[in-house]
C-alpha atoms as a PDB file:
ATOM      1  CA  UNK A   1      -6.116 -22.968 -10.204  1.00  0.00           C
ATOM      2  CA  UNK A   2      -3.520 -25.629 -11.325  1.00  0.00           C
ATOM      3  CA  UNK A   3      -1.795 -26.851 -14.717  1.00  0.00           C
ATOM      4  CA  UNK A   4      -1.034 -29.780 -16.276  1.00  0.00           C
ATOM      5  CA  UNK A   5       0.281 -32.416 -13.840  1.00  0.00           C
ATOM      6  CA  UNK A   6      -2.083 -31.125 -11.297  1.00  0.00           C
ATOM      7  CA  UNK A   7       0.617 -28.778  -9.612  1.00  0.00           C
ATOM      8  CA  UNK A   8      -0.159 -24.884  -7.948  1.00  0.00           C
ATOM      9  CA  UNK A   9       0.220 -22.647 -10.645  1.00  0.00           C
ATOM     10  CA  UNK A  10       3.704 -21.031  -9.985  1.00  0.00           C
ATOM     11  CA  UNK A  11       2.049 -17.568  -8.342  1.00  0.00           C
ATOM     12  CA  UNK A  12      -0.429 -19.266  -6.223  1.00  0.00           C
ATOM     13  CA  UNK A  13       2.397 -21.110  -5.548  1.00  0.00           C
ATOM     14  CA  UNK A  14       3.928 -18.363  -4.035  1.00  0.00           C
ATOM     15  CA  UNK A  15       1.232 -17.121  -3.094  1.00  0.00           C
ATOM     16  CA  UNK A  16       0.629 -19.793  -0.803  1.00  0.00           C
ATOM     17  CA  UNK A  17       4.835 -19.519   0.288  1.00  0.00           C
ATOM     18  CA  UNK A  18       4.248 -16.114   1.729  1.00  0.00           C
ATOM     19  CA  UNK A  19       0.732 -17.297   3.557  1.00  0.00           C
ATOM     20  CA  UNK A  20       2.397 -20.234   5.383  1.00  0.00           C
ATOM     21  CA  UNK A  21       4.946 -17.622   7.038  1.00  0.00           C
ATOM     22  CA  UNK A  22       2.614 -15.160   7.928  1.00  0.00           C
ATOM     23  CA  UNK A  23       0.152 -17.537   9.759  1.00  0.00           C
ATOM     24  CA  UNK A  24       3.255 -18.414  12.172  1.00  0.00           C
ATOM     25  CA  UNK A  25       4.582 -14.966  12.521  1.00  0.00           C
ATOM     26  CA  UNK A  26       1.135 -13.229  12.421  1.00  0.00           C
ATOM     27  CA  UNK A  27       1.337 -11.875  15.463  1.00  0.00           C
ATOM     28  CA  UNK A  28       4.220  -9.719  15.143  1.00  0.00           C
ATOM     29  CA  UNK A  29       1.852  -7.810  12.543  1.00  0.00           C
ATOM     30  CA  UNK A  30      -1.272  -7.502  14.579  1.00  0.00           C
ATOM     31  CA  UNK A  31      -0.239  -4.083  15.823  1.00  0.00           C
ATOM     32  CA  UNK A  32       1.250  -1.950  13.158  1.00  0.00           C
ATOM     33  CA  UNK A  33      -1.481  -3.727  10.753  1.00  0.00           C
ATOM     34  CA  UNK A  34      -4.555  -3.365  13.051  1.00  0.00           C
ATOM     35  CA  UNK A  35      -4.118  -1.388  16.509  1.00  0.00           C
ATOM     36  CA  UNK A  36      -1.941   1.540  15.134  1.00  0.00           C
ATOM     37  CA  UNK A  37      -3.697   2.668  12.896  1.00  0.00           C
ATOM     38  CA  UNK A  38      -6.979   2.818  15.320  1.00  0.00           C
ATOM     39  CA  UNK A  39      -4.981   4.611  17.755  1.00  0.00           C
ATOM     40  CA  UNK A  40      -3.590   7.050  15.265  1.00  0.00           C
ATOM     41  CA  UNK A  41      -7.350   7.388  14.286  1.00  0.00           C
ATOM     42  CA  UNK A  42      -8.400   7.982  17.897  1.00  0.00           C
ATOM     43  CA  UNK A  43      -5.771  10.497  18.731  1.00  0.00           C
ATOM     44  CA  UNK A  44      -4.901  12.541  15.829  1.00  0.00           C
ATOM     45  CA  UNK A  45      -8.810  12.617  14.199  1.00  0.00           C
ATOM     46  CA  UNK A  46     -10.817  12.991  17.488  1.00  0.00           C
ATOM     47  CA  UNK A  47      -7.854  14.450  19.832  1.00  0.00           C
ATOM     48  CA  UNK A  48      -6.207  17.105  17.556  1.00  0.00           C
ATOM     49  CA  UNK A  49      -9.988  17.257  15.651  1.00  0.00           C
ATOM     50  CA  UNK A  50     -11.233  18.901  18.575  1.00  0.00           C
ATOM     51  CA  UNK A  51      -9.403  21.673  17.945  1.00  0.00           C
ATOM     52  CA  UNK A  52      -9.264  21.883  14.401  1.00  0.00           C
ATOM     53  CA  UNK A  53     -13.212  21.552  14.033  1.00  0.00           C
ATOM     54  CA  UNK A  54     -13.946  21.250  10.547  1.00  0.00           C
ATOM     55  CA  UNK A  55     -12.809  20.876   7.280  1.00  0.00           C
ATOM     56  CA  UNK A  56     -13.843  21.470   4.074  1.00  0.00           C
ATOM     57  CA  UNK A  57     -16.903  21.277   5.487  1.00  0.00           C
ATOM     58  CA  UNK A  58     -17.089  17.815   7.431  1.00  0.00           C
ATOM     59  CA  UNK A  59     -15.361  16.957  10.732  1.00  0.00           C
ATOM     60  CA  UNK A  60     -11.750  16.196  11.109  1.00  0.00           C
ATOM     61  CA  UNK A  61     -12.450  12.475  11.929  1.00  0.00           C
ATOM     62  CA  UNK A  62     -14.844  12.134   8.836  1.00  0.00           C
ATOM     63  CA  UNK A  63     -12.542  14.162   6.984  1.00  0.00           C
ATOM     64  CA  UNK A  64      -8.972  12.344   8.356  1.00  0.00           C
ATOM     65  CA  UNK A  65     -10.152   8.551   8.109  1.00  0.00           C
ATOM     66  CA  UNK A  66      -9.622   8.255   4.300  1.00  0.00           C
ATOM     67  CA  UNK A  67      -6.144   9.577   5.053  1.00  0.00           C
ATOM     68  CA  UNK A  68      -5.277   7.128   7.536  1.00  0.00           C
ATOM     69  CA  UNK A  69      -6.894   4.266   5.503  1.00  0.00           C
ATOM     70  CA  UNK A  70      -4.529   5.013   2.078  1.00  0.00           C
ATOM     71  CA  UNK A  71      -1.474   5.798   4.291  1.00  0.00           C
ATOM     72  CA  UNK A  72      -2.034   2.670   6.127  1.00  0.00           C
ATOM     73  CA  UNK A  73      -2.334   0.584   2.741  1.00  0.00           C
ATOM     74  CA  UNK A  74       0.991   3.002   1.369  1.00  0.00           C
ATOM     75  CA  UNK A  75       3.039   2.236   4.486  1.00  0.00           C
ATOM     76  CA  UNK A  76       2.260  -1.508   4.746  1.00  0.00           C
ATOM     77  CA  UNK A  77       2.910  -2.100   1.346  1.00  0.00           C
ATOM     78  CA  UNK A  78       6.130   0.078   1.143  1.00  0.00           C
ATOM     79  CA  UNK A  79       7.665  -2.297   4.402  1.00  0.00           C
ATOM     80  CA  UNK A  80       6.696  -4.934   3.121  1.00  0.00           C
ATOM     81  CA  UNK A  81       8.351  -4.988  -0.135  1.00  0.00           C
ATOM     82  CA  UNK A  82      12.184  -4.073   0.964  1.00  0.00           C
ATOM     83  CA  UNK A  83      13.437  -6.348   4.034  1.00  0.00           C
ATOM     84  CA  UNK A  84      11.562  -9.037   3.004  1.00  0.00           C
ATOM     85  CA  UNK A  85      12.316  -9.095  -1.010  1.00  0.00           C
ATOM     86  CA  UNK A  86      16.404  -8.235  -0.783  1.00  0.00           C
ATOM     87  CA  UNK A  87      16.015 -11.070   2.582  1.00  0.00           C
ATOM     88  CA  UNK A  88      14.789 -13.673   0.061  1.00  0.00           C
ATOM     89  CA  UNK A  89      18.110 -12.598  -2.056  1.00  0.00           C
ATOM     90  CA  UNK A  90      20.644 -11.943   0.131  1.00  0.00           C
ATOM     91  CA  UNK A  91      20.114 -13.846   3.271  1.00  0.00           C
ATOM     92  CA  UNK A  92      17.280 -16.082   2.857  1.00  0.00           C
ATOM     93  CA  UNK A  93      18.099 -16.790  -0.719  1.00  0.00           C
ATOM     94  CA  UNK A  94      14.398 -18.396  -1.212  1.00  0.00           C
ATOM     95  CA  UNK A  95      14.062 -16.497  -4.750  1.00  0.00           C
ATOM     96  CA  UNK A  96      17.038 -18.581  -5.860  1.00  0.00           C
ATOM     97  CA  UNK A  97      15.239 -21.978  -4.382  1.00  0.00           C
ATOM     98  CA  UNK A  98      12.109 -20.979  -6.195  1.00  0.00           C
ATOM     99  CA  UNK A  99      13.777 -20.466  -9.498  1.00  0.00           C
ATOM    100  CA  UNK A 100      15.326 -23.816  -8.980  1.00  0.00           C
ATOM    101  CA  UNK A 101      11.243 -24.621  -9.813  1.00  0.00           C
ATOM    102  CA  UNK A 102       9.287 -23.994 -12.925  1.00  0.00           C
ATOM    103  CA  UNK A 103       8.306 -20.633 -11.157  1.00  0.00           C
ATOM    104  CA  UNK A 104       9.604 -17.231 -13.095  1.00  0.00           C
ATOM    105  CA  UNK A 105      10.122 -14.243 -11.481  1.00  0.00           C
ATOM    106  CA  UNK A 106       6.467 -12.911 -12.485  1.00  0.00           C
ATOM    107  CA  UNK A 107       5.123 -15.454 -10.779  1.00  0.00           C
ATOM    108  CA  UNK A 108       7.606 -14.484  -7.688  1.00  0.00           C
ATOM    109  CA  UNK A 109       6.400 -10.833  -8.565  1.00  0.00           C
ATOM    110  CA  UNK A 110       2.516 -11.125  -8.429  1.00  0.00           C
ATOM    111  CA  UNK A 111       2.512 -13.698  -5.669  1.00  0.00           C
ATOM    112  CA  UNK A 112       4.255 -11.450  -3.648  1.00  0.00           C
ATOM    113  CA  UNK A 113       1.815  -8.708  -4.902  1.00  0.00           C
ATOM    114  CA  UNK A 114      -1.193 -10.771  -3.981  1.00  0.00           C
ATOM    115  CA  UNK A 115       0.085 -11.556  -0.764  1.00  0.00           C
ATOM    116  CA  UNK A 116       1.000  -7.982   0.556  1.00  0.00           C
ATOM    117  CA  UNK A 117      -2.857  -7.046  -1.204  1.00  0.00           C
ATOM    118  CA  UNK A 118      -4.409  -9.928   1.009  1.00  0.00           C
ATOM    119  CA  UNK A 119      -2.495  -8.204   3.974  1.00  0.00           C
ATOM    120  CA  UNK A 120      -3.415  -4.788   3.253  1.00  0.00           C
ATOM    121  CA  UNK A 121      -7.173  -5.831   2.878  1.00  0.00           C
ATOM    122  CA  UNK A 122      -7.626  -7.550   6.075  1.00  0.00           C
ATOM    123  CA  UNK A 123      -6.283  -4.027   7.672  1.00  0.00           C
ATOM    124  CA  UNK A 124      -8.468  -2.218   5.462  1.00  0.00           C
ATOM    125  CA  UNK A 125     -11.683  -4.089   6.643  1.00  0.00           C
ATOM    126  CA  UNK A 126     -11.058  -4.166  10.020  1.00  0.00           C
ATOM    127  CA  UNK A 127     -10.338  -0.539   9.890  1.00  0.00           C
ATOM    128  CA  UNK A 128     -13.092   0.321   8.201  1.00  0.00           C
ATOM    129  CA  UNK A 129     -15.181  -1.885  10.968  1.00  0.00           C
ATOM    130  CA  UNK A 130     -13.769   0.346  13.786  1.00  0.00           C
ATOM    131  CA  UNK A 131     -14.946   3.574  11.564  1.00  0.00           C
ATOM    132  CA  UNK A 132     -18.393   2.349  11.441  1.00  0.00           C
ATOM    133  CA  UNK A 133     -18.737   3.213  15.394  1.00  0.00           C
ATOM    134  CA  UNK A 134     -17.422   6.287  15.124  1.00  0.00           C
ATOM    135  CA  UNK A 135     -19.932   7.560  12.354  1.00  0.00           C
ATOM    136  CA  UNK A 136     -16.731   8.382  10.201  1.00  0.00           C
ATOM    137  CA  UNK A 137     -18.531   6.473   6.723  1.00  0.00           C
ATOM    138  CA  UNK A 138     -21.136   8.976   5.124  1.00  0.00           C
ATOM    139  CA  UNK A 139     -21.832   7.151   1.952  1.00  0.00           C
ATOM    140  CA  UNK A 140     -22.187   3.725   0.723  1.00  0.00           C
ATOM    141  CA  UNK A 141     -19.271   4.303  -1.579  1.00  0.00           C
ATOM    142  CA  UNK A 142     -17.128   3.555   1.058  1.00  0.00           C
ATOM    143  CA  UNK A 143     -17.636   0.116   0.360  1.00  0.00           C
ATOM    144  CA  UNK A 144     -14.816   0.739  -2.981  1.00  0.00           C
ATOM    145  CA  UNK A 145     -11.977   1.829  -0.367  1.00  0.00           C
ATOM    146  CA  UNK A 146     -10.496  -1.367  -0.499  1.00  0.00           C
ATOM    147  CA  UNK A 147     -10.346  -1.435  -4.099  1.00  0.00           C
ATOM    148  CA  UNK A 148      -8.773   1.678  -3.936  1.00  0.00           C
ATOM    149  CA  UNK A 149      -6.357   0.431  -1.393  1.00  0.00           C
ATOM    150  CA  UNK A 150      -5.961  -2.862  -3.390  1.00  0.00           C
ATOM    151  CA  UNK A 151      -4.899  -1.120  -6.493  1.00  0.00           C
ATOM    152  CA  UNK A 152      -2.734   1.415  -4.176  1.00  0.00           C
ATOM    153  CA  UNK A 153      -0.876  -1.598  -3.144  1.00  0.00           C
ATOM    154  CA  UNK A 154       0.280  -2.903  -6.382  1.00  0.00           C
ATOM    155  CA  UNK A 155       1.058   0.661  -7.431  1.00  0.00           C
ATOM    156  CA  UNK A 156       3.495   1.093  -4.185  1.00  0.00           C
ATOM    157  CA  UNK A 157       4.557  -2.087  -4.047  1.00  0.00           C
ATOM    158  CA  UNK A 158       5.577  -2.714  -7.930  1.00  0.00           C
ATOM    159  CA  UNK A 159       8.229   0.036  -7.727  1.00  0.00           C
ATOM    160  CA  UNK A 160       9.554  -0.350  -4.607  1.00  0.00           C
ATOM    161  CA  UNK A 161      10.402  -4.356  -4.994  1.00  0.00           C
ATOM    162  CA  UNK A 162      12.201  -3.301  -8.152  1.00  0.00           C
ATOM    163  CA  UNK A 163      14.104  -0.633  -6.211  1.00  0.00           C
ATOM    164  CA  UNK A 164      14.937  -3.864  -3.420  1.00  0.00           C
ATOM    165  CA  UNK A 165      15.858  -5.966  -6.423  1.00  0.00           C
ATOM    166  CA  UNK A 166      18.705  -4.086  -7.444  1.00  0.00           C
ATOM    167  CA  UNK A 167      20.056  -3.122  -4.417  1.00  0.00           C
ATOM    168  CA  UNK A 168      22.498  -5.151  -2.093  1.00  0.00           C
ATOM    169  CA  UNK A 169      22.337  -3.460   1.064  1.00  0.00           C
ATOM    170  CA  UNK A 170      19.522  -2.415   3.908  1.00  0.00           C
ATOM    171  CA  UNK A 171      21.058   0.996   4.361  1.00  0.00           C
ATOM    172  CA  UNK A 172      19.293   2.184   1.110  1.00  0.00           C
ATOM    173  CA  UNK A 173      15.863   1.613   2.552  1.00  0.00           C
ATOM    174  CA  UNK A 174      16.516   4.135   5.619  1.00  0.00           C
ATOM    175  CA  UNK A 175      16.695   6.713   2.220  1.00  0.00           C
ATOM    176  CA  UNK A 176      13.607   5.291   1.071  1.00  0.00           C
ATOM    177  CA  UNK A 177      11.591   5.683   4.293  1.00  0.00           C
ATOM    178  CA  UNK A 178      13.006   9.284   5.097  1.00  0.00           C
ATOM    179  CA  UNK A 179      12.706  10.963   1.653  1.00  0.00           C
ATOM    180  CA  UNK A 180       9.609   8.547   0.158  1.00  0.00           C
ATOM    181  CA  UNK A 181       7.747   7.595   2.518  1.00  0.00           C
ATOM    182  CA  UNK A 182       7.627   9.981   5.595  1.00  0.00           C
ATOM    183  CA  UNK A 183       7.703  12.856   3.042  1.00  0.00           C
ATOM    184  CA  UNK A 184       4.271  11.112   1.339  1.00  0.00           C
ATOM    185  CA  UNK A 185       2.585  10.802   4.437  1.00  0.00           C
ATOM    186  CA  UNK A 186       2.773  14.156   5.663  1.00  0.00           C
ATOM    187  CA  UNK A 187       2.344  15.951   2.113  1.00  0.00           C
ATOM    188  CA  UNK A 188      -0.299  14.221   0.006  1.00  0.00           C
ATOM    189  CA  UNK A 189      -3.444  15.448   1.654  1.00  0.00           C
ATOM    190  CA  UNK A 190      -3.595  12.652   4.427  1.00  0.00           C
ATOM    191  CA  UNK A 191      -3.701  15.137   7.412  1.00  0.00           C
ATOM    192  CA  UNK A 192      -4.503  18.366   5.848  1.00  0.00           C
ATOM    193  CA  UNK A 193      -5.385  19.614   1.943  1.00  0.00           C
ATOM    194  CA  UNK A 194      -2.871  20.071  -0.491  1.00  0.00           C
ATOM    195  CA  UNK A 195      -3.921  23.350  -1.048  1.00  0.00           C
ATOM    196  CA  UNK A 196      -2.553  24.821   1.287  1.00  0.00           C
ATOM    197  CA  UNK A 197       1.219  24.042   0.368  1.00  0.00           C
ATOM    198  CA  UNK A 198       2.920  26.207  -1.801  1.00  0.00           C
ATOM    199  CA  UNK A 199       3.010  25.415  -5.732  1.00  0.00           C
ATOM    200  CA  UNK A 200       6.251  23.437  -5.783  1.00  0.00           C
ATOM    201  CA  UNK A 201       5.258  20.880  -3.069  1.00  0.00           C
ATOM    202  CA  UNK A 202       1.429  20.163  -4.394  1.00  0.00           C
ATOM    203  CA  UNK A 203       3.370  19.228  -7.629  1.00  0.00           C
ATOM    204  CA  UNK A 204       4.786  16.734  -5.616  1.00  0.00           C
ATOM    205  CA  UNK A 205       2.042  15.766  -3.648  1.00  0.00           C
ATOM    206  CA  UNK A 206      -0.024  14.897  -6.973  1.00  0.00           C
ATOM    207  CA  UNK A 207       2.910  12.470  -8.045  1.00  0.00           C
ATOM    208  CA  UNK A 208       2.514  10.866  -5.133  1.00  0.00           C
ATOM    209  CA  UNK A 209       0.264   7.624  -5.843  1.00  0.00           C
ATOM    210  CA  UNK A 210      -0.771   7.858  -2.198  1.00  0.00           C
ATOM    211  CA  UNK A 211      -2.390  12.107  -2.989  1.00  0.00           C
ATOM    212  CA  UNK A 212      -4.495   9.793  -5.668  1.00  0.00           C
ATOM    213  CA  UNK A 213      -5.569   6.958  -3.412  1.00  0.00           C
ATOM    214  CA  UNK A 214      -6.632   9.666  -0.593  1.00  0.00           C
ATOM    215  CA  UNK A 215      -9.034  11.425  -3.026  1.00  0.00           C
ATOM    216  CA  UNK A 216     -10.723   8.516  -4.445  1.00  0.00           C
ATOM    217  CA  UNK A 217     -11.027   7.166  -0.895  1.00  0.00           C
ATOM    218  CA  UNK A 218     -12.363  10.429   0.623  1.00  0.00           C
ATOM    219  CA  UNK A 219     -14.727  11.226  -1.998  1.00  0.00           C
ATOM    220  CA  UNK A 220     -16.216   7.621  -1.005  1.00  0.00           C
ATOM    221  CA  UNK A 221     -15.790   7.979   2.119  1.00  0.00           C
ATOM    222  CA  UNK A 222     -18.056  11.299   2.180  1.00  0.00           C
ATOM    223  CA  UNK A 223     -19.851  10.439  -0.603  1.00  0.00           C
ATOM    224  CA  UNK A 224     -18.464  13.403  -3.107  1.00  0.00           C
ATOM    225  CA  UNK A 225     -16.829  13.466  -6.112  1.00  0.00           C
ATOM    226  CA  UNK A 226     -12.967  14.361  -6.110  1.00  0.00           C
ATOM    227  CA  UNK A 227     -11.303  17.752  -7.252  1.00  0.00           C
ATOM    228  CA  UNK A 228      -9.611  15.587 -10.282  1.00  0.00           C
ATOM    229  CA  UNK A 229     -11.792  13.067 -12.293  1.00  0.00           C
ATOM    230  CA  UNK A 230     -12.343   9.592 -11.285  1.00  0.00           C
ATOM    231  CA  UNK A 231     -10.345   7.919 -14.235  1.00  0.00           C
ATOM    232  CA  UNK A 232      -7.325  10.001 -13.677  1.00  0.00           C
ATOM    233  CA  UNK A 233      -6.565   8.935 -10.408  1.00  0.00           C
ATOM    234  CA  UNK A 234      -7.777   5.287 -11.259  1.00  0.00           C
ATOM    235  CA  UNK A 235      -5.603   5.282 -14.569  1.00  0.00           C
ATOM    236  CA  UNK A 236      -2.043   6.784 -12.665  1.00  0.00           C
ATOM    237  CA  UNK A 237      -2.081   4.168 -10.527  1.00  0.00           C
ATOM    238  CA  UNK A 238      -2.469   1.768 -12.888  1.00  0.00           C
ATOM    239  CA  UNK A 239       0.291   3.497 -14.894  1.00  0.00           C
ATOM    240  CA  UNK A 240       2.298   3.053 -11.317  1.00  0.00           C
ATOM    241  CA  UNK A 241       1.768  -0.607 -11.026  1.00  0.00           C
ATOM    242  CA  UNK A 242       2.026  -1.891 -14.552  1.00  0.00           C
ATOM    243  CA  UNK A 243       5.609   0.243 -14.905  1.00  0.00           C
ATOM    244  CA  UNK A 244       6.428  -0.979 -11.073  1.00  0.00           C
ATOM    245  CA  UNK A 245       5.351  -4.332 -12.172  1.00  0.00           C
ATOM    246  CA  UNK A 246       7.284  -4.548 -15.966  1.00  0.00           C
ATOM    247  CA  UNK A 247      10.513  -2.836 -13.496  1.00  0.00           C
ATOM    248  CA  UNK A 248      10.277  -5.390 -11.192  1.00  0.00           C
ATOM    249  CA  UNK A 249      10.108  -8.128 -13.078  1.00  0.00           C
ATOM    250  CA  UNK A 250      13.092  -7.632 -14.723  1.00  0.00           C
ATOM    251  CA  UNK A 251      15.422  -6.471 -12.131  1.00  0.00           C
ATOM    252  CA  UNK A 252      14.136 -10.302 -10.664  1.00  0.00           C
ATOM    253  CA  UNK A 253      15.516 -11.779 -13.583  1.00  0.00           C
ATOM    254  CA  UNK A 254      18.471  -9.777 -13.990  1.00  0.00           C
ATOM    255  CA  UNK A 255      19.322 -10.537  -9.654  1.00  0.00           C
ATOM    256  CA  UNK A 256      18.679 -14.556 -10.379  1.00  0.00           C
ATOM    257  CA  UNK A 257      20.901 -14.130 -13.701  1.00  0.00           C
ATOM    258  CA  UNK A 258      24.051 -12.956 -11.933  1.00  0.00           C
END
């Protein structure tokens, strides 16, 4: 897509930015993007699954692998948008060399959102390619997970690179990690069903974006509908990304302003 003049429109402008560094620091990603979560897969759904048996009817494995894929899109997306976004402010300072460009901070915003979705869908396929040999896909559905994932992103994402916007030191995101995301993983129905925490902490667990990204992925995965109807978990995390996105966006400007 270009503009007049024949130049990149500004977001697959950036777009492109954060696609040149990743293809020469790749590497560095290949495990926490692509091994880890196989080996979580491996140890937690077929080790510990041997002694949990079922659940809700289906085997642990079938039964844990939609966990592992949304937590795996959650986490990736949640690291991806602090270091890296206050780094291009503070240290790096490449959000001031791009506004020295016609690009505006939406376009920093969504090309930064396409590029962690790109990331989060090559993990999600190759995942899901591992799955396939362990039988843990029971419907064609399955095929939507990285939709799911994809729209998981932006609502993770959004929010957090607002939070990393405003912010002016790293300490904050040990907070973050220890009382957002660790808390997330754990609680919203990735290793075990909500139901069986009290009241107070499946309250939580459904305002959890990630709680809504595991159901829609583990009805497809299984090939079931989920406890809550399809258009309420699709339309909260849309509410999550267009508020994360509006949020970000102007705490962007407001950063560059100063």
């Amino acid at each position: 897509m270009v503009v007049a003049g024949g130049s990149l429109h500004p977001t697959l402008a950036v777009l492109g930015r954060h696609l040149t560094l990743y293809r020469r620091l790749w590497q560095a990603s290949v495990f926490s993007s692509f091994v880890l979560p196989v080996l979580f897969l491996l140890s937690i759904g077929i080790g510990v699954g041997g002694y949990v048996g079922t659940v809700q009817g289906v085997d642990y494995l079938s039964w844990i692998v939609p966990g592992v894929l949304a937590s795996t899109a959650f986490q990736l997306a949640m690291g991806e948008s602090t270091y890296s976004v206050l780094g291009d402010f503070k240290w790096v300072r490449g959000y001031h060399a791009m506004r020295a460009t016609p690009v505006q901070p939406v376009d920093m915003v969504r090309g930064h959102l396409l590029y962690l979705i790109f990331r989060v869908e090559a993990s999600v396929l190759a995942f899901l390619l591992v799955v396939v040999f362990f039988g843990g896909l029971h419907s064609p559905w399955a095929l939507v997970t990285p939709l799911v994932c994809a729209l998981l992103t932006a609502a993770t994402a959004a929010p957090v690179m607002a939070f990393a916007a405003r912010i002016d030191h790293d300490s904050y995101f040990a907070m973050l990690f220890r009382f957002v995301l660790i808390p997330s993983t754990l609680f919203a129905g990735v290793f075990f069903p909500v139901e069986q925490l009290t009241f107070g902490l499946r309250l939580l667990a459904y305002a959890s974006p990630l709680w809504h990204a595991v159901e829609l992925c583990r009805a497809a995965t299984l090939g079931r509908s989920p406890a809550w109807p399809v258009p309420v978990h699709v339309g909260y995390l849309l509410l999550w990304a267009a508020l994360g996105l509006f949020l970000a966006v102007r705490s962007f400007r407001r950063r560059l302003e100063d």
